[in-house]
C-alpha atoms as a PDB file:
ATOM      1  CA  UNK A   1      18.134  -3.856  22.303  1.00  0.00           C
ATOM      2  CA  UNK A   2      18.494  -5.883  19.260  1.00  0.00           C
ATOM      3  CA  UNK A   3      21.552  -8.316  19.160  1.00  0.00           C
ATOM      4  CA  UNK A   4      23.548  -7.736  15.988  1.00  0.00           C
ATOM      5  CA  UNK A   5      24.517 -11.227  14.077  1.00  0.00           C
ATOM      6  CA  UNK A   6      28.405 -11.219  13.152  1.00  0.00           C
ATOM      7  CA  UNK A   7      28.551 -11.138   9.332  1.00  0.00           C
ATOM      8  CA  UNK A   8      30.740 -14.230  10.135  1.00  0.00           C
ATOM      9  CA  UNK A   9      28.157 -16.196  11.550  1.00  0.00           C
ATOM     10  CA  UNK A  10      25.307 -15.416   9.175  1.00  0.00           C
ATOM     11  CA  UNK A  11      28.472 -16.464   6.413  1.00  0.00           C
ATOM     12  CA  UNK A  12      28.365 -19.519   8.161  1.00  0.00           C
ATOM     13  CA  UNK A  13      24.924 -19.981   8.214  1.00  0.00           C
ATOM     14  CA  UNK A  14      24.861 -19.407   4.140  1.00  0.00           C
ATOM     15  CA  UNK A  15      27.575 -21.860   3.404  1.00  0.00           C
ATOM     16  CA  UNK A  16      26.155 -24.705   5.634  1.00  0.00           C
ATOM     17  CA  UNK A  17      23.160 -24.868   2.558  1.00  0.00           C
ATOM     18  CA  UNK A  18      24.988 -27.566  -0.095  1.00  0.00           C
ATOM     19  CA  UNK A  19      23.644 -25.943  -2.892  1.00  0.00           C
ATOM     20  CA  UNK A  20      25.272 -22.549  -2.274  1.00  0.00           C
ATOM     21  CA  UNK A  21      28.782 -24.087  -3.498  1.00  0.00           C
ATOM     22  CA  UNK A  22      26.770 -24.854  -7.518  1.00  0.00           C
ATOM     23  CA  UNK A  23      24.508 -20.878  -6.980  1.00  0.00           C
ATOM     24  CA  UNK A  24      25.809 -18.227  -9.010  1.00  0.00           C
ATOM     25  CA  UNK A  25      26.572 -16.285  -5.312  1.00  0.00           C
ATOM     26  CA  UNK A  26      30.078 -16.201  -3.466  1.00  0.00           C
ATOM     27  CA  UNK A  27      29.170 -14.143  -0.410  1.00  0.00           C
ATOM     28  CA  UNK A  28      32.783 -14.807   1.081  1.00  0.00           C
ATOM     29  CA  UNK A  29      33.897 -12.010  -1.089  1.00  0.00           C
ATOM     30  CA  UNK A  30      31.539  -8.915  -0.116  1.00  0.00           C
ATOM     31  CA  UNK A  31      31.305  -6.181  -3.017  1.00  0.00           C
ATOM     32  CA  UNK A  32      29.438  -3.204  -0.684  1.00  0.00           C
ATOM     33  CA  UNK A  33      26.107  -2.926   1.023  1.00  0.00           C
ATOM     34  CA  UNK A  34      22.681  -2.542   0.382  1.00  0.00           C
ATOM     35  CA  UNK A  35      19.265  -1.827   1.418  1.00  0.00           C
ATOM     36  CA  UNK A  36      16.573  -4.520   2.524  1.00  0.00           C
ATOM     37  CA  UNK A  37      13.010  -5.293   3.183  1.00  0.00           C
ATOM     38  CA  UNK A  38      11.184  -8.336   4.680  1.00  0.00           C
ATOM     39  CA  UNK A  39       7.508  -8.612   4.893  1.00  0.00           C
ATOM     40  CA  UNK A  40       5.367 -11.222   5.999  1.00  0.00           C
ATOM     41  CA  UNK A  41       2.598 -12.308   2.892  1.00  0.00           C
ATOM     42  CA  UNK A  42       0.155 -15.086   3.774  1.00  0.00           C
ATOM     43  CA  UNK A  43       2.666 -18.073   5.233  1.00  0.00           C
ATOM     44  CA  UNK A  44       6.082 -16.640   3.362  1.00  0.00           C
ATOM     45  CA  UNK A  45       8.352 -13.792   4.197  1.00  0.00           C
ATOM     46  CA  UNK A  46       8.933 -11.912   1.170  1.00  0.00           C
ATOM     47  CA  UNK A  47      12.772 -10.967   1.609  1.00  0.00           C
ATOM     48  CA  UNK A  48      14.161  -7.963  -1.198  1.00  0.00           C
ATOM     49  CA  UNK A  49      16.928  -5.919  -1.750  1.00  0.00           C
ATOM     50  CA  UNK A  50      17.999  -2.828  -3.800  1.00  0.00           C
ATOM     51  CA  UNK A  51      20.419  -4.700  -6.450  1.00  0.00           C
ATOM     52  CA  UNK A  52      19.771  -7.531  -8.812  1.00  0.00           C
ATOM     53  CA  UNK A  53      23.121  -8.902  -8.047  1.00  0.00           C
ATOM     54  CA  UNK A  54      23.333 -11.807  -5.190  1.00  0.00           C
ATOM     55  CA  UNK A  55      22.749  -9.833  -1.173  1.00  0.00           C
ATOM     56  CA  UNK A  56      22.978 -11.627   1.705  1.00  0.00           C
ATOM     57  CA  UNK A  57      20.484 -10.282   3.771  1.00  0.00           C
ATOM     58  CA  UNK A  58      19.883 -10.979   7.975  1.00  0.00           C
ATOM     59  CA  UNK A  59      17.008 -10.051   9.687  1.00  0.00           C
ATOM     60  CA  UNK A  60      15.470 -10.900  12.876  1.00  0.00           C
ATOM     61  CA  UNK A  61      11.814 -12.603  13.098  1.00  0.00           C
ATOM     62  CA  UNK A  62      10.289 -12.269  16.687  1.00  0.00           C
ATOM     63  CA  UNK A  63      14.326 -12.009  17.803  1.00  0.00           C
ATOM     64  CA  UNK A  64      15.688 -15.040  16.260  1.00  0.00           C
ATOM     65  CA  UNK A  65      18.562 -14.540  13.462  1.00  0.00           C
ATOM     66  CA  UNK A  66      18.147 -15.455  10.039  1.00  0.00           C
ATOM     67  CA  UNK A  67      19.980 -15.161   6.805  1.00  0.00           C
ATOM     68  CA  UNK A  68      18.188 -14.867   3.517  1.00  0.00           C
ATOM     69  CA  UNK A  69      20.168 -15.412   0.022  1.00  0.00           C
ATOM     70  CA  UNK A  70      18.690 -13.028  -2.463  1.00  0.00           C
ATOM     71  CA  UNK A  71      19.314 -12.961  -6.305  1.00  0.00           C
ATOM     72  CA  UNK A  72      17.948 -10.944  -8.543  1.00  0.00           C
ATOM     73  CA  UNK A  73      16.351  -8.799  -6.020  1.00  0.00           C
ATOM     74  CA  UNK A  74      13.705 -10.479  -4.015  1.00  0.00           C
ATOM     75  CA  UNK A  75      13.584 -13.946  -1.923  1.00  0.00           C
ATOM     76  CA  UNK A  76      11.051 -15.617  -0.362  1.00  0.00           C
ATOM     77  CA  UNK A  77      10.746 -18.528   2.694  1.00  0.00           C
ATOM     78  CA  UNK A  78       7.942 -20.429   4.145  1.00  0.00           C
ATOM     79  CA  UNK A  79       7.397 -18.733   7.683  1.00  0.00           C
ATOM     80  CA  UNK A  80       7.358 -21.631  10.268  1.00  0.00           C
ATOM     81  CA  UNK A  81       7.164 -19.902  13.517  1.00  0.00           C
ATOM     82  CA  UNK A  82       5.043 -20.050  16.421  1.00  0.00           C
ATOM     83  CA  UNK A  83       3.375 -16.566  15.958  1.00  0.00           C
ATOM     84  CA  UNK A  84       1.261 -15.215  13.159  1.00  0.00           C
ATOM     85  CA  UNK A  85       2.983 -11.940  12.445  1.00  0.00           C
ATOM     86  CA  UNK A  86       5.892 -12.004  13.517  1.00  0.00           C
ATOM     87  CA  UNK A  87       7.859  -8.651  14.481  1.00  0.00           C
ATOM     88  CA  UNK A  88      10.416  -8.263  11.380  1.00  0.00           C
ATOM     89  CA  UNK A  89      13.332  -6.310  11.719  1.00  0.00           C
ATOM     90  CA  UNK A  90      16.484  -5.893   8.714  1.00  0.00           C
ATOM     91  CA  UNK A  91      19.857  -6.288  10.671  1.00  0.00           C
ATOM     92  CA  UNK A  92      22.322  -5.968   7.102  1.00  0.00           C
ATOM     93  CA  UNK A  93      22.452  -6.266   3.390  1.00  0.00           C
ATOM     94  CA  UNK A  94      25.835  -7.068   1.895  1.00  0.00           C
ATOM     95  CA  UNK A  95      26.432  -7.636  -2.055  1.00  0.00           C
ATOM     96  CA  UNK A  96      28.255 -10.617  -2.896  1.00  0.00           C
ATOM     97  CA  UNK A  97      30.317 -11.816  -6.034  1.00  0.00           C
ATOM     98  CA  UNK A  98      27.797 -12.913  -8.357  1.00  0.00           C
ATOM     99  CA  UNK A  99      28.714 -14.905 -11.298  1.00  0.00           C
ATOM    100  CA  UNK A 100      25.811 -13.329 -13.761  1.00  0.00           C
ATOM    101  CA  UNK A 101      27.477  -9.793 -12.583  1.00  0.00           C
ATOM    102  CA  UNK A 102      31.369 -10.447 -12.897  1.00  0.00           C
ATOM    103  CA  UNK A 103      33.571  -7.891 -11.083  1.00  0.00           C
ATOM    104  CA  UNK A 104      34.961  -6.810 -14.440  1.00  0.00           C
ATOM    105  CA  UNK A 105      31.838  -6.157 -16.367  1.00  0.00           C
ATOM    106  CA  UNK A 106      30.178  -3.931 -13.295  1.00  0.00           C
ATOM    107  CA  UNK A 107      31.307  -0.388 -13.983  1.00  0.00           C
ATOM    108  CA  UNK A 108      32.795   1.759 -11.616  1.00  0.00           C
ATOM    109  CA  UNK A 109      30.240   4.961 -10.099  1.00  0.00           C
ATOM    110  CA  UNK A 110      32.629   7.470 -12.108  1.00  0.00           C
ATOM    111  CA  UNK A 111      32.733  10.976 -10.819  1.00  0.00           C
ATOM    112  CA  UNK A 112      30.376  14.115 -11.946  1.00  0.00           C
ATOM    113  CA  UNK A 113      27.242  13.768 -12.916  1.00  0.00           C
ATOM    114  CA  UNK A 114      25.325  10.568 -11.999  1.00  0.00           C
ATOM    115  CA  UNK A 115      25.282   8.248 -15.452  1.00  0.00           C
ATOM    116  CA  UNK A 116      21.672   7.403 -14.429  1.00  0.00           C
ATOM    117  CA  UNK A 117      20.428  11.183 -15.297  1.00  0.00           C
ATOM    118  CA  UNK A 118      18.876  11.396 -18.306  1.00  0.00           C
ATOM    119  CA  UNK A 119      16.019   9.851 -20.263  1.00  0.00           C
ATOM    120  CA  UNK A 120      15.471   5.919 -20.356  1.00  0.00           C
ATOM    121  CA  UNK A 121      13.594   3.922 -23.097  1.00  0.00           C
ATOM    122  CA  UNK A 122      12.273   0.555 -20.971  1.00  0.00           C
ATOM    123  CA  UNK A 123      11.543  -2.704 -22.250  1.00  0.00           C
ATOM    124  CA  UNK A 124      10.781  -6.015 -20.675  1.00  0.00           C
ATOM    125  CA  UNK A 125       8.000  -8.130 -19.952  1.00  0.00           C
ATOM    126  CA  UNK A 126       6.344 -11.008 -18.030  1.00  0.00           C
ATOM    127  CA  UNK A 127       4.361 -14.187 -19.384  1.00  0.00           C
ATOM    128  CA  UNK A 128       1.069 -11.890 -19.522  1.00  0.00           C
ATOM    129  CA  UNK A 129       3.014  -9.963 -22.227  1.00  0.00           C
ATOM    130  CA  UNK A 130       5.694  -7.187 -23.064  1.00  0.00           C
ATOM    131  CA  UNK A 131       6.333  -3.640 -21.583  1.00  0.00           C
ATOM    132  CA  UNK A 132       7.866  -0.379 -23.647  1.00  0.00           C
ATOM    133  CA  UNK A 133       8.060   2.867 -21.878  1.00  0.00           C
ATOM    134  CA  UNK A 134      10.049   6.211 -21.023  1.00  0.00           C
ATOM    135  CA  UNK A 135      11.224   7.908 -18.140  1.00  0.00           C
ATOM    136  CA  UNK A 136      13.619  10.341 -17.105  1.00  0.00           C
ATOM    137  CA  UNK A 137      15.950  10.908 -14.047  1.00  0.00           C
ATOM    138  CA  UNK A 138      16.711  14.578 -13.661  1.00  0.00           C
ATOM    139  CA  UNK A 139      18.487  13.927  -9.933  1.00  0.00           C
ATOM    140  CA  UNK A 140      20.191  11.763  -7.724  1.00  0.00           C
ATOM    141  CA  UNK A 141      21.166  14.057  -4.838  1.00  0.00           C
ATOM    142  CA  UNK A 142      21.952  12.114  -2.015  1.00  0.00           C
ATOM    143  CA  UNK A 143      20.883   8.314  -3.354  1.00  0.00           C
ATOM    144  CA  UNK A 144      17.278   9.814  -4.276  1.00  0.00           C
ATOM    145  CA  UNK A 145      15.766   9.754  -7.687  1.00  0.00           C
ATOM    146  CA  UNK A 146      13.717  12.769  -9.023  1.00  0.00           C
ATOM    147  CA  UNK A 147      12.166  11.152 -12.191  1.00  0.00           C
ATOM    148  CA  UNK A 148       8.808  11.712 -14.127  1.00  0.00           C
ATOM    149  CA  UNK A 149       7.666  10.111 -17.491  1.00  0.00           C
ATOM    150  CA  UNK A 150       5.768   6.872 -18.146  1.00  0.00           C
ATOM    151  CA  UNK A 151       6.308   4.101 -15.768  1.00  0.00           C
ATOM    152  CA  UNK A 152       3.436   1.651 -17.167  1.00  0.00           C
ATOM    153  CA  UNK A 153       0.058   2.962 -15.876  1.00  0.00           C
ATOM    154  CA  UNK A 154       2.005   3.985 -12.603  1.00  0.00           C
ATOM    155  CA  UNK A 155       2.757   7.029 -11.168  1.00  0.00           C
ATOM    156  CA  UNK A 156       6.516   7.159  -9.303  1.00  0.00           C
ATOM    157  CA  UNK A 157       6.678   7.448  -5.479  1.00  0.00           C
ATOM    158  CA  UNK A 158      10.757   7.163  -4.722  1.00  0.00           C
ATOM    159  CA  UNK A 159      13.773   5.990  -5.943  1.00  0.00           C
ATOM    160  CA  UNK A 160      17.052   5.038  -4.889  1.00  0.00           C
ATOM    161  CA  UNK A 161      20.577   5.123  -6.378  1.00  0.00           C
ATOM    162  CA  UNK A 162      23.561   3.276  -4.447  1.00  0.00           C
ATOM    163  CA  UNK A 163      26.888   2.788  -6.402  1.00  0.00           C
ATOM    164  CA  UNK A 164      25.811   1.282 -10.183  1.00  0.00           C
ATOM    165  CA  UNK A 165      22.745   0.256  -8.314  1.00  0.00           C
ATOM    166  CA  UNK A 166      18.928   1.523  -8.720  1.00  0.00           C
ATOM    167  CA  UNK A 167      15.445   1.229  -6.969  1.00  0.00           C
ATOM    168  CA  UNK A 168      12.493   2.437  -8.444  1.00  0.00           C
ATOM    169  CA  UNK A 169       8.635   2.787  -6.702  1.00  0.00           C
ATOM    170  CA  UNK A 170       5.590   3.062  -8.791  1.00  0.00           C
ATOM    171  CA  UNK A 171       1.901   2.557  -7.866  1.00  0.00           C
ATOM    172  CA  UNK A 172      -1.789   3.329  -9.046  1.00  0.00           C
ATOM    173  CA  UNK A 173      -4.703   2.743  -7.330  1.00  0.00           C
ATOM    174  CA  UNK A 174      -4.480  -1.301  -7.837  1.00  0.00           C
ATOM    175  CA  UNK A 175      -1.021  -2.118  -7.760  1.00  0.00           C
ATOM    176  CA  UNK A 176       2.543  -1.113  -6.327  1.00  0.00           C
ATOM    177  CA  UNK A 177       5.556  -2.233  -8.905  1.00  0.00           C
ATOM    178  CA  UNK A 178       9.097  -2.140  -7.950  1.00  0.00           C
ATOM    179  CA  UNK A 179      11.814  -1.692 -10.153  1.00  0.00           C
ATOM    180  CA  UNK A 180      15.843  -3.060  -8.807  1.00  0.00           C
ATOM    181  CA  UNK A 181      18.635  -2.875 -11.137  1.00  0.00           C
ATOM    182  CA  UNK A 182      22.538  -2.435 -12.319  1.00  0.00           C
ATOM    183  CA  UNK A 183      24.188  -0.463 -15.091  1.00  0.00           C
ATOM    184  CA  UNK A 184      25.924  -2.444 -17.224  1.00  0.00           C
ATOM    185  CA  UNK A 185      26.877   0.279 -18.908  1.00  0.00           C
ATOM    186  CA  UNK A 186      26.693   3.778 -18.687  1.00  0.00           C
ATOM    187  CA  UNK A 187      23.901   3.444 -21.235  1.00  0.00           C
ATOM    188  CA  UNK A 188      22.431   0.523 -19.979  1.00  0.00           C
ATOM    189  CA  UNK A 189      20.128  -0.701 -17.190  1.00  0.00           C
ATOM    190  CA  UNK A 190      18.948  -4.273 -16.989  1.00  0.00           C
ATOM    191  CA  UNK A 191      17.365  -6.041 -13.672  1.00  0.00           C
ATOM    192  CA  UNK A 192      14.108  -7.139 -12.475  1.00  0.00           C
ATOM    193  CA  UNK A 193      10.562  -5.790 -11.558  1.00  0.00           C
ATOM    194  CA  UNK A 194       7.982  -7.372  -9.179  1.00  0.00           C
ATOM    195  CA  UNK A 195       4.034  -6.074  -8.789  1.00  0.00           C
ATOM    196  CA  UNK A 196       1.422  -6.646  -5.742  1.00  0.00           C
ATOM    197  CA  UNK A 197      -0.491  -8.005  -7.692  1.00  0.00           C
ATOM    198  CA  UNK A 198       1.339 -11.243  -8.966  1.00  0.00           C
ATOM    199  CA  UNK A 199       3.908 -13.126  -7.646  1.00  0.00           C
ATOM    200  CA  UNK A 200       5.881 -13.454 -10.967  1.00  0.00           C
ATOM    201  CA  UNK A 201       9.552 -11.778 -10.973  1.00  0.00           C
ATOM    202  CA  UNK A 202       9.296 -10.125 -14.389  1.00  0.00           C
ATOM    203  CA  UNK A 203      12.811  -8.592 -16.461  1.00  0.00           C
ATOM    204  CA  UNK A 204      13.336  -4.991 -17.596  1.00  0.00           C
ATOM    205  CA  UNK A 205      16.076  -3.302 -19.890  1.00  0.00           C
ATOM    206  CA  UNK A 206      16.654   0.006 -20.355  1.00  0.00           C
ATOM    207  CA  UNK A 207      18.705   1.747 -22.663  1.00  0.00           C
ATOM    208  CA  UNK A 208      19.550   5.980 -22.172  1.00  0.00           C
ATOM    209  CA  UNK A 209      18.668   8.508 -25.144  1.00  0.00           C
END
């Protein structure tokens, strides 16, 4: 059975880096939890997580502990082991204080009706140019998103909601996209998107009709 890592020691492990104390991350104060991947591409293991704010994520690679630092949703580290594919496994995902998210300007999940229901005008873009589309959320029953619309030459696959927090799945038959983001308002989404088929971390904005 898999040894769980005390969120003490992987702190440890975090703060030992000297340039954590100049990041933008504080992950002494915890906000909540999240949800995490971590897939091996080429020589680098592709760590992400389902908010844009800073996670600290551990995972284990062929049993042995490690702690990944993730902003803006996805992280990646040059795999040095002794085995080609290592046997991946997510232990936790914790949200930290992030300075680019202060406490004060991340609203609170209110009660009722989910503010992320409804339809979303998109915008955003990478260096190879800009993006504008529409979507719309009609449910986010227990975390999952029911959506439909225009998701830039992509059809959805799955969603998540957690908190103010939002995952999004898209593919066609050449690429897989993957949406993470916050509300920073109740009318607005901003975070990041990342595609299979480029390694480029690419911005997107939202704002509700």
């Amino acid at each position: 059975m898999k040894a769980t890592l005390p969120i003490g020691s992987a702190l440890a492990i975090l703060l030992s880096a000297p340039a954590l104390a100049d990041s933008r991350c504080d992950c002494s104060s915890k906000i909540g939890k999240c949800d995490a991947r971590v897939k091996l591409e080429g020589n680098r293991l592709l760590v992400s997580s389902s908010v844009p704010q800073c996670s600290m994520v551990v995972f284990f690679a062929d049993g042995q502990p490690k702690v990944s630092s993730v902003t803006d949703g996805i992280s990646s580290e040059e795999w040095l082991g002794p085995t080609a594919s290592p046997k991946l496994e997510i232990d936790s995902c914790t949200v930290c204080a992030d300075r680019n998210y202060p406490a004060a300007q991340t609203p609170a999940a209110p009660e009722g009706p989910s503010p992320f229901v409804g339809t979303w005008v998109v915008a955003g873009g990478c260096s190879w140019g800009r993006i504008r589309h529409t979507f719309s959320i009609s449910d986010v029953t227990g975390g999952r998103v029911s959506a439909k619309g225009d998701f830039g030459n992509c059809s959805f696959d799955d969603g998540r909601v957690s908190g103010t927090s939002i995952t999004m799945n898209c593919s066609n038959w050449l690429n897989s996209v993957r949406y993470v983001g916050s509300l920073v308002t109740p009318t607005q989404i901003r975070g990041t998107y990342t595609q299979t088929t480029s390694s480029e971390r690419c911005s997107w904005e939202a704002h509700k009709e």
